[in-house]
Protein backbone atom coordinates (compact mmCIF):
# COMPACT_ATOMS: atom_id res chain seq x y z
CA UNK A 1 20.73 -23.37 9.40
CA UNK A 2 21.08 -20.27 7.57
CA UNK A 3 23.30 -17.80 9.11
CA UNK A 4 21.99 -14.57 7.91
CA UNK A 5 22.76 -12.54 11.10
CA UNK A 6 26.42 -12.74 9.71
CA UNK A 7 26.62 -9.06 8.63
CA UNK A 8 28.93 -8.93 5.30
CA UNK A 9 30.42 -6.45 3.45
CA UNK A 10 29.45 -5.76 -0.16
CA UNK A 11 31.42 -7.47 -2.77
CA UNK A 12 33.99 -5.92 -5.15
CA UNK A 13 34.20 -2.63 -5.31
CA UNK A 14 30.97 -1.83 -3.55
CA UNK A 15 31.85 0.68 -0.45
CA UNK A 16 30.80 0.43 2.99
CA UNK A 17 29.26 2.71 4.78
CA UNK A 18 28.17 3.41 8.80
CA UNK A 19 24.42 3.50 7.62
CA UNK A 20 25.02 -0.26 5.65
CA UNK A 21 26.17 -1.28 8.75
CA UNK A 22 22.83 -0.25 10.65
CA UNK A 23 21.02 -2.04 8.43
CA UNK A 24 22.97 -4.82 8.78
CA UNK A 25 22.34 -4.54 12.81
CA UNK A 26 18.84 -3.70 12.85
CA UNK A 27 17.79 -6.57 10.21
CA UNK A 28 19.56 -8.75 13.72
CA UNK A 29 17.20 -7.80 15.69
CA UNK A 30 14.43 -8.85 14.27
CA UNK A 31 11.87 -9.54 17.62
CA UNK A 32 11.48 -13.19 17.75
CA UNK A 33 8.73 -14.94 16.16
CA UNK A 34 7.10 -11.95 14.41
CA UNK A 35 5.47 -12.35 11.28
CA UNK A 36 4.09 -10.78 8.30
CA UNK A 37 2.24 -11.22 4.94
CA UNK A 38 4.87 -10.56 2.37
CA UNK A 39 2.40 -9.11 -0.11
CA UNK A 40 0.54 -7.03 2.43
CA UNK A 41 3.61 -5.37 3.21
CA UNK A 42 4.54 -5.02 -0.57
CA UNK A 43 0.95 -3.26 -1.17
CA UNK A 44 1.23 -0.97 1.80
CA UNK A 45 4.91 -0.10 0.77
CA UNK A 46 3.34 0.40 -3.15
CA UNK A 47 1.00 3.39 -1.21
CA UNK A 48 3.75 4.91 1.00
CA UNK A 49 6.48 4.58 -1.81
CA UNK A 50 6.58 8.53 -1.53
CA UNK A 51 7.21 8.99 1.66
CA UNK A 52 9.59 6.00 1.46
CA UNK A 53 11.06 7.57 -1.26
CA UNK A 54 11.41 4.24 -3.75
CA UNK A 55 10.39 4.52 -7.16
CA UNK A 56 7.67 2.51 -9.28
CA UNK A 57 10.33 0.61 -11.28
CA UNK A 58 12.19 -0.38 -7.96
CA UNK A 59 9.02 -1.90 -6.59
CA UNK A 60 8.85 -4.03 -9.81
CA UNK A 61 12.13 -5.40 -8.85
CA UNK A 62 10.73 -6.12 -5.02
CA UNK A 63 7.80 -7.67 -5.93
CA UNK A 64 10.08 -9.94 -8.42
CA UNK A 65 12.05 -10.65 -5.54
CA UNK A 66 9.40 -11.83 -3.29
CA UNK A 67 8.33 -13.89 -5.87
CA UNK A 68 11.33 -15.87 -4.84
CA UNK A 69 10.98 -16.24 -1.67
CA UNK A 70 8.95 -19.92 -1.22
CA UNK A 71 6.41 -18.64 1.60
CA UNK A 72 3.43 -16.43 2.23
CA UNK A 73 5.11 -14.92 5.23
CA UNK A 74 8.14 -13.53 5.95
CA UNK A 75 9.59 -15.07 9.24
CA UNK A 76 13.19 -15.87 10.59
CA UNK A 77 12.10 -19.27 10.46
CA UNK A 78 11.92 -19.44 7.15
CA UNK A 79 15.32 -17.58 6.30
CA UNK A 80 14.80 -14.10 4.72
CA UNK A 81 17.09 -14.38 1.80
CA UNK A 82 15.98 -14.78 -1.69
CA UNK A 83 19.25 -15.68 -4.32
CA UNK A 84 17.91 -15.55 -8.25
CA UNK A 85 19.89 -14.43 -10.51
CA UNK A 86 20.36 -11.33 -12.43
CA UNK A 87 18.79 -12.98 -15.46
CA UNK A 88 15.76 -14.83 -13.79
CA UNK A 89 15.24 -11.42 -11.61
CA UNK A 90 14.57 -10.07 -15.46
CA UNK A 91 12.67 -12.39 -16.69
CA UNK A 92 9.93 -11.59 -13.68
CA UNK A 93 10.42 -7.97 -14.16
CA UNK A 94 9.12 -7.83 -17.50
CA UNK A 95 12.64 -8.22 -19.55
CA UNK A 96 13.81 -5.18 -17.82
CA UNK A 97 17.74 -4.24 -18.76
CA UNK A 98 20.56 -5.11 -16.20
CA UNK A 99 21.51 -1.77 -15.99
CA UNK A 100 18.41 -0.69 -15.25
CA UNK A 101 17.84 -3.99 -12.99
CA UNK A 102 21.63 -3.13 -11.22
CA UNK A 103 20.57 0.27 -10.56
CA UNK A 104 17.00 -0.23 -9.12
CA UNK A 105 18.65 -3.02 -6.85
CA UNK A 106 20.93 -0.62 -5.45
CA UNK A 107 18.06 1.83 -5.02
CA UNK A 108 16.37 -0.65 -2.67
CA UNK A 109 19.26 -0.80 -0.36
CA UNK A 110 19.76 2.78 -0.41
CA UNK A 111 16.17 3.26 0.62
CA UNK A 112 16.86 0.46 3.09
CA UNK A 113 13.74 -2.21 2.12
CA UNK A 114 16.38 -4.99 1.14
CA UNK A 115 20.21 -5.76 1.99
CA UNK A 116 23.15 -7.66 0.18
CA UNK A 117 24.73 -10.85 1.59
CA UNK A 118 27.61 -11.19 -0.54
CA UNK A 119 29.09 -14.49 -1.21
CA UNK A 120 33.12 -14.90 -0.82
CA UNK A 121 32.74 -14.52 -4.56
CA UNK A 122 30.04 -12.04 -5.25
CA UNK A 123 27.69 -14.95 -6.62
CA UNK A 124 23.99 -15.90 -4.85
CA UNK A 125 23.64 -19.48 -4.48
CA UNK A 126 21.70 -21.69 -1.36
CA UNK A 127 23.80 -24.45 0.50
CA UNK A 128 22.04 -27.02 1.62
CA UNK A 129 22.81 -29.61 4.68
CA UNK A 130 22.81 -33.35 3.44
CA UNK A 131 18.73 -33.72 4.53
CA UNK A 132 17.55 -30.98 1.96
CA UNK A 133 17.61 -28.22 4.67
CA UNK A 134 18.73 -24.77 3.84
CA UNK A 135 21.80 -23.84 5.70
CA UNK A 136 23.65 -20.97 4.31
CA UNK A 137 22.39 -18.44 1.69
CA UNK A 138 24.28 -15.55 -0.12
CA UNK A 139 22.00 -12.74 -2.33
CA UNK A 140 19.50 -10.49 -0.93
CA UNK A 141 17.94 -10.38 2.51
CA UNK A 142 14.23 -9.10 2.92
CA UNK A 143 14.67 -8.54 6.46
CA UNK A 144 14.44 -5.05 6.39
CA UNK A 145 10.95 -5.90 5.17
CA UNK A 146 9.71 -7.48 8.10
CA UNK A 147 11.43 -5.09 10.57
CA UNK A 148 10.44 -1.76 9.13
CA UNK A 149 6.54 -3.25 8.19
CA UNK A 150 4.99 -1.11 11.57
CA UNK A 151 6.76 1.55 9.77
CA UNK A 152 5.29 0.77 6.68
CA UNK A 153 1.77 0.30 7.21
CA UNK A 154 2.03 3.77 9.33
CA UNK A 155 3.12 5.61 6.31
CA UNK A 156 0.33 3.81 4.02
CA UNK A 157 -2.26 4.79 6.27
CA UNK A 158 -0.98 8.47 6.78
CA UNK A 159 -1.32 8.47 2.70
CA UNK A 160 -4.46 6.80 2.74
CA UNK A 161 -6.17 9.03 4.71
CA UNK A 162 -4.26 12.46 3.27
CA UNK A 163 -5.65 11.04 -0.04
CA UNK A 164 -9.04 10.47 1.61
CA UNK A 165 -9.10 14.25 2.82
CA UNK A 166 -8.01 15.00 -0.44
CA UNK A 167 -11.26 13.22 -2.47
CA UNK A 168 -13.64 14.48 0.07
CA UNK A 169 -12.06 18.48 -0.10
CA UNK A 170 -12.68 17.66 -4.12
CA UNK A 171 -16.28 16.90 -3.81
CA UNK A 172 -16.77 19.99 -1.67
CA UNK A 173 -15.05 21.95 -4.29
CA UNK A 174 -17.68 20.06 -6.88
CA UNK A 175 -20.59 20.65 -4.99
CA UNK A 176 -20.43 23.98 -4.41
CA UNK A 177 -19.11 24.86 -7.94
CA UNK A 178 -21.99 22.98 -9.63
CA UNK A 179 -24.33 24.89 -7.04
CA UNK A 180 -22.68 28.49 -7.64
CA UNK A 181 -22.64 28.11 -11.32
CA UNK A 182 -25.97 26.83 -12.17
CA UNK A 183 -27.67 29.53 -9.51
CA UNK A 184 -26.01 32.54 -11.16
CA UNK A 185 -26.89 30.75 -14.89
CA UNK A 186 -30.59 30.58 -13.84
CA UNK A 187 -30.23 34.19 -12.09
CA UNK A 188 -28.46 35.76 -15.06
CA UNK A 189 -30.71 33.69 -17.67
CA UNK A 190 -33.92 34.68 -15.50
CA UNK A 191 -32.96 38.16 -15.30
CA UNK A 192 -32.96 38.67 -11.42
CA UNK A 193 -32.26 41.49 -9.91
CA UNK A 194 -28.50 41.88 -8.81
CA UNK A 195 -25.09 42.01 -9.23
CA UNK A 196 -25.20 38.71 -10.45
CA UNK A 197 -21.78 39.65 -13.34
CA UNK A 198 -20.35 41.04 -10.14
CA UNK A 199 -20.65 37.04 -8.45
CA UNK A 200 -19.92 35.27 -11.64
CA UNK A 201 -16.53 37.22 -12.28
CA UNK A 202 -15.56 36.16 -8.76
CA UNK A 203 -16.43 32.83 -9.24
CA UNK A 204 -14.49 32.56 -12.24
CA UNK A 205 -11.54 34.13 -10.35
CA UNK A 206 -11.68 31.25 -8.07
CA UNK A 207 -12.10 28.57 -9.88
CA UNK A 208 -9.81 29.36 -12.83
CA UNK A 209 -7.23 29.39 -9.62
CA UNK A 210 -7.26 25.92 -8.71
CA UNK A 211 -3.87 24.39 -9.60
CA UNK A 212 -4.30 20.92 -11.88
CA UNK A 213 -2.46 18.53 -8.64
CA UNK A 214 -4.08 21.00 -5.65
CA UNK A 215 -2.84 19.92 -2.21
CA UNK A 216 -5.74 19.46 0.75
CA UNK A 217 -4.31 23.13 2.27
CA UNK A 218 -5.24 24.32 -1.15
CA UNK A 219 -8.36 22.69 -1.67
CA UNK A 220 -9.49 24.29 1.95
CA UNK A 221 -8.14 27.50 0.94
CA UNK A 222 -10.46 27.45 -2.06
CA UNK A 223 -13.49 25.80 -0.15
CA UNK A 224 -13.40 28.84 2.09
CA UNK A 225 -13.33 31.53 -0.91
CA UNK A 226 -16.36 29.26 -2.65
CA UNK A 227 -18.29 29.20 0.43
CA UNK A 228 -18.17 32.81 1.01
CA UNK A 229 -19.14 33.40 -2.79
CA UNK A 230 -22.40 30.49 -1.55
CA UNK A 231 -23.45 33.10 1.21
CA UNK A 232 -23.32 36.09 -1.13
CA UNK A 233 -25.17 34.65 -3.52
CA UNK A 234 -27.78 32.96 -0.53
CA UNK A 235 -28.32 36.50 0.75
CA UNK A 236 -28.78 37.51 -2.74
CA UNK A 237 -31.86 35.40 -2.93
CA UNK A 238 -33.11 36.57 0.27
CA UNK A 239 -32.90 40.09 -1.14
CA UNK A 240 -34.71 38.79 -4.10
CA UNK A 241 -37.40 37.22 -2.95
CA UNK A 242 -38.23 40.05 -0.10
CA UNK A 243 -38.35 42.32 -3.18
CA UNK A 244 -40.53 39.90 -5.14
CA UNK A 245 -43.08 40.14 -2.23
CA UNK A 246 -42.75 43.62 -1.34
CA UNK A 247 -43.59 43.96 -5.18
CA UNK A 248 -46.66 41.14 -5.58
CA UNK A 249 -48.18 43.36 -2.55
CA UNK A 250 -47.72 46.47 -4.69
CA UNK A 251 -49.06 45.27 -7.85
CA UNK A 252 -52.24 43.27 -5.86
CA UNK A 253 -52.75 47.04 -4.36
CA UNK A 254 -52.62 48.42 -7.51
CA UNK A 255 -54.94 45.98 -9.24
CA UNK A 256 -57.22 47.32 -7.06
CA UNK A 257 -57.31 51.39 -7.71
CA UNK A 258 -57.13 50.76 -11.50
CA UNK A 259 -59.75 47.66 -11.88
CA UNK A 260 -61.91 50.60 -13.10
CA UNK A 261 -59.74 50.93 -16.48
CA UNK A 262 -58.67 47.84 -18.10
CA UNK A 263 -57.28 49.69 -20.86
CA UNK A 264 -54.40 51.19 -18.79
CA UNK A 265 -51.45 50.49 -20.25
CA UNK A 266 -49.74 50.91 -17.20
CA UNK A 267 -51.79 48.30 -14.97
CA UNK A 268 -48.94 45.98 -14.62
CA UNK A 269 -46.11 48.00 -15.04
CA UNK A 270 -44.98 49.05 -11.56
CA UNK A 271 -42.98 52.23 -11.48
CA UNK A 272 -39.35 52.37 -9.25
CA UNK A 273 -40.18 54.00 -5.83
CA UNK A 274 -37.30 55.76 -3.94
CA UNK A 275 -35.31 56.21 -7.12
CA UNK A 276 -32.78 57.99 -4.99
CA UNK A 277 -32.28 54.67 -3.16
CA UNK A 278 -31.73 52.88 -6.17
CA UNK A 279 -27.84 53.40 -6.75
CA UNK A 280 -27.75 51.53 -2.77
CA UNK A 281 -28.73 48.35 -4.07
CA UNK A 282 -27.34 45.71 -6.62
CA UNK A 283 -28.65 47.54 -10.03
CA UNK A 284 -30.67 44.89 -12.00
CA UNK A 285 -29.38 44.46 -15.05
CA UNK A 286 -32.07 42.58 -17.54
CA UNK A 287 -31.19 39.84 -19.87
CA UNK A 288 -33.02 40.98 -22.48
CA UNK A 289 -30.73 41.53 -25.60
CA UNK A 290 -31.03 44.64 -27.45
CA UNK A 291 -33.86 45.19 -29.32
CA UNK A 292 -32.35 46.89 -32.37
CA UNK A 293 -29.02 44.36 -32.54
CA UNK A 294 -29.47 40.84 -33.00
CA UNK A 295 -27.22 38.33 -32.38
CA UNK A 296 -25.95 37.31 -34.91
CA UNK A 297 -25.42 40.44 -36.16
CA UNK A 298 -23.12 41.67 -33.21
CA UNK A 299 -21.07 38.23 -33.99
CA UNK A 300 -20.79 39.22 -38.00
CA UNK A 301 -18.92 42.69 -36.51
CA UNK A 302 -17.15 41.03 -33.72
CA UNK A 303 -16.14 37.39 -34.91
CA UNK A 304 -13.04 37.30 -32.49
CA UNK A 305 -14.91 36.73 -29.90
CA UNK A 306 -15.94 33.35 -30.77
CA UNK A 307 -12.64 31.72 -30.43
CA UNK A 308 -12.89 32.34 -26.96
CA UNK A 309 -15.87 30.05 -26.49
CA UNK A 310 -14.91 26.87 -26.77
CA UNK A 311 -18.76 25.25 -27.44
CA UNK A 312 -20.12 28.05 -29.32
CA UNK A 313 -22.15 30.85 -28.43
CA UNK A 314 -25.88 30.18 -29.20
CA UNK A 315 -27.88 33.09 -26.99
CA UNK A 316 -27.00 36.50 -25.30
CA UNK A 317 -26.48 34.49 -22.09
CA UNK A 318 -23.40 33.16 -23.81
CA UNK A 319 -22.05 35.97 -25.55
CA UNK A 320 -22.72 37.63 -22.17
CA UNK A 321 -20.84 35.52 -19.96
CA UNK A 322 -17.56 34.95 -22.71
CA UNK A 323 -16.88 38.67 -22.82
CA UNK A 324 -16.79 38.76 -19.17
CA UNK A 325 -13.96 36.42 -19.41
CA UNK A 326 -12.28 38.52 -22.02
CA UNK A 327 -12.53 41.23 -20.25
CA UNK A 328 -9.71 39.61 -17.96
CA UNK A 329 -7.95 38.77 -21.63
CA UNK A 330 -7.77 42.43 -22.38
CA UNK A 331 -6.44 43.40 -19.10
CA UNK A 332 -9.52 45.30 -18.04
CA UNK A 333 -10.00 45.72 -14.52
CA UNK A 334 -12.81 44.75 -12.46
CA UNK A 335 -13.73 48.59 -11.21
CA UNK A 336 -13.34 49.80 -15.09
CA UNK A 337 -16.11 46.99 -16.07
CA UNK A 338 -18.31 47.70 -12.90
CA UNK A 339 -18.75 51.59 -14.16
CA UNK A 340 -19.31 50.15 -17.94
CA UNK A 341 -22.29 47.67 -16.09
CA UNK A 342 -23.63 50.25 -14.13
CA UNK A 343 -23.68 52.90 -16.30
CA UNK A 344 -24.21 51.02 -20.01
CA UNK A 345 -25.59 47.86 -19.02
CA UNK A 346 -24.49 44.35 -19.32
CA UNK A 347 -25.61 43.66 -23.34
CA UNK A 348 -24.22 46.90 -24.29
CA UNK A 349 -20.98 46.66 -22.13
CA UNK A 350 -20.46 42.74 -23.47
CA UNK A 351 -20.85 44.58 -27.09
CA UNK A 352 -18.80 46.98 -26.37
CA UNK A 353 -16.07 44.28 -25.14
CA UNK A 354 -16.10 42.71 -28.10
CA UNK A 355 -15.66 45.93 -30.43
CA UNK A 356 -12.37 46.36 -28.46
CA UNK A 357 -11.44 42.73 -28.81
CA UNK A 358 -11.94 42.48 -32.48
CA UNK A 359 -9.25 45.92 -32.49
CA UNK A 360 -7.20 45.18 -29.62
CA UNK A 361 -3.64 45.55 -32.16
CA UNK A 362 -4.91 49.31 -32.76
CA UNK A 363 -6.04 49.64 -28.78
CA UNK A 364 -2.97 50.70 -26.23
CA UNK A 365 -5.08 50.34 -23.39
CA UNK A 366 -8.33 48.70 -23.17
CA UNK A 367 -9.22 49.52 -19.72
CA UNK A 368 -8.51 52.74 -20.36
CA UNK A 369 -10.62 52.65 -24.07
CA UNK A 370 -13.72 51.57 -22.23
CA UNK A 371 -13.18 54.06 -19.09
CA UNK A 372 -13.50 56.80 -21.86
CA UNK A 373 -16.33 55.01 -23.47
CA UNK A 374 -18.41 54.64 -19.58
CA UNK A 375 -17.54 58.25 -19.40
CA UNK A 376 -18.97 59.35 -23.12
CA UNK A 377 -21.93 57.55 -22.08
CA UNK A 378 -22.74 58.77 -18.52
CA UNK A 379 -22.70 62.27 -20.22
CA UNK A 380 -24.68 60.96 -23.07
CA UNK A 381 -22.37 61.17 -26.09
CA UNK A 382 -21.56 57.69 -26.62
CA UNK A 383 -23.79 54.78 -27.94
CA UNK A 384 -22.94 51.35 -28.79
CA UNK A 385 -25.20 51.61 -32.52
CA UNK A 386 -22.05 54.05 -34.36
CA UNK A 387 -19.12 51.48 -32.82
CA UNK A 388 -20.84 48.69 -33.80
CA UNK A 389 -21.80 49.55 -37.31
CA UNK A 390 -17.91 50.48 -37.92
CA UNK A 391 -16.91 47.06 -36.88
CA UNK A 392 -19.62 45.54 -38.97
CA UNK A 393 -18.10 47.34 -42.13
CA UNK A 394 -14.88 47.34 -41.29
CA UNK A 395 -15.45 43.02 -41.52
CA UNK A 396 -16.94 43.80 -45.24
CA UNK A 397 -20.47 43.87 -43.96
CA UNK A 398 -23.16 45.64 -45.24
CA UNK A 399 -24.42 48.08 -42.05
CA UNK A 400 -27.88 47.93 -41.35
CA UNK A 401 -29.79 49.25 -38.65
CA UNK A 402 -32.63 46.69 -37.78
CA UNK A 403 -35.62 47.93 -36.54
């Protein structure tokens, strides 16, 4: 019979060591008749390889060295030790080198999944007894295998399910970023009332945050910070749509006291009650580009701009939303760009972002460009029509006002 409970030490000049010796004791102690699938404990080990701490390669060299070993399951009965040689262990590892093969062999025993019975003379070879039966065997025992698979399958399943938690916190993340970002684009693009630039800046915050390999703390972390942007925005809505009542009653009322003039120019153009109150609430801030600046006029004086969005910007929405971003480029702070919203607007402010951008190398500051700018305009001595027209011929364009 095989006698692989006779615990050897390494050949050559291999060194010894207390924890070698360990191994050696607890691959003896193997309880008797347990069993296990060799290739179920090669997948769970494939799993738990980080916490195991064995590397992709070395596992190439296991699974070539379970290849050797005749049966399905790894049993005392059986024997547990597998003797190919360096060459053949190659050829079913892909034609990996024997240095590299040497030093991924080692790597299993130091990580304690396999252990050397050296031969008097350092080769692996089988004896057999005069009927065919195996009775002594010198090469590498999988032992270690079959005692350490409860330990095993623990660690696959504590990766299994951190890398369930993982996918599910991943979905949450998707689902609410899909959610926040297409309810502020139909906001913005509707032209809602609120601080809707206020939300989307935040947003972006967040989710330009998320590292590329986030753990699940992480992934919570940011869940937590989404969800609290979700109930912003929800009671954002409610606001809305209160307002959106409290103003169909108003206009239904006023239907009323003017049926008599159907002329009025004014029949459907509610005026702002408790203007005093108005500074309170989230300042509505329409989408409506500027009348006398189209488009594509604003991109012919600012052209910088467009590097900065990656598909292309195609409406006001877009232009809108990319100079928020390089607002954050420019080192503008969030308060600085709040006054320009509140006190400019959002299509003027976005222009005005731009105009900087396109002369950032002459600008020291730009938060401190556009605080002067808010200022100028709160007292009335700044509009965007002069700094735009400047950029547009400073770029070699004719300026034209359109009316």
């Amino acid at each position: 019979m095989e006698t692989h409970n006779i615990a050897t030490t390494p050949f050559g000049g291999r060194a010894m060591s207390l924890a070698l010796l360990a191994g050696y004791k607890e691959a003896d102690e193997i309880p008797e008749g347990k069993v296990v699938d060799k290739w179920k404990v090669y997948h769970d080990l494939c799993e738990a390889k980080a916490i195991i701490g064995v590397s992709d390669r070395s596992l190439a060299i296991l699974h070539a060295l379970l290849s050797f070993y005749p049966e399905a399951e790894l049993s005392e009965e059986h024997g547990l030790v597998v003797f190919p040689s360096n060459r053949q262990l190659s050829l079913r590892a892909h034609g990996m080198a024997d240095t590299s093969l040497r030093r991924h062999l080692a790597a299993l025993v130091d990580a304690g999944l396999i252990l050397r019975r050296d031969s008097p003379n350092g080769k692996r070879y089988a004896r057999k007894t005069g009927e065919g039966a195996l009775e002594e065997a010198f090469g590498f025992s999988l032992a270690p295998l079959l005692v350490r698979s409860e330990e095993i399958q623990a660690a696959a399943d504590h990766v299994r399910a951190e890398n369930r938690a993982l996918k599910l916190m991943r979905e949450r993340v998707t689902l609410y970023r899909r959610d926040i970002y297409k309810i502020i684009e139909a906001a913005m693009e509707e032209g809602a009332a609120g601080d809707w630039q206020a939300l989307w800046s935040c947003f972006r915050a967040v989710v330009d945050a998320i590292p590329r390999r986030a753990t699940v703390a992480q992934l919570e972390a940011i869940v937590g910070d989404l969800s609290e942007i979700r109930e912003d925005i929800d009671m954002m809505l409610e606001k809305l749509t209160n307002t959106q009542n409290m103003g169909g009653n108003a206009v239904q009322y006023g239907r009323q006291q003017t049926e008599s003039k159907p002329d009025s120019i004014f029949e459907f153009e509610p005026a702002f009650e408790n203007a005093g109150e108005a500074r309170a609430q989230p300042i509505s801030r329409p989408m409506n580009p500027p009348k006398a600046y189209p488009l594509g006029l604003v991109l012919k004086a600012c052209p910088e701009i467009i590097d900065y969005a990656p598909e292309g910007i195609t409406s006001w929405r877009d232009f809108m939303m990319v100079a928020a971003q390089v607002r954050g480029f420019l080192g503008i702070s969030p308060s600085a760009y709040a006054d320009a919203l509140d006190i400019m607007g959002q299509e003027s402010t976005a222009i005005v972002i731009a105009c900087i951008l396109q002369r950032s190398g002459h600008i020291n500051s730009a938060g401190g460009y556009l605080r002067a700018l808010t200022e100028k305009a709160r007292e009335g001595e700044f509009s965007v029509g002069p700094m735009l027209m400047a950029a547009l011929k400073t770029n070699g364009e004719p300026a034209r006002m359109v009316g």
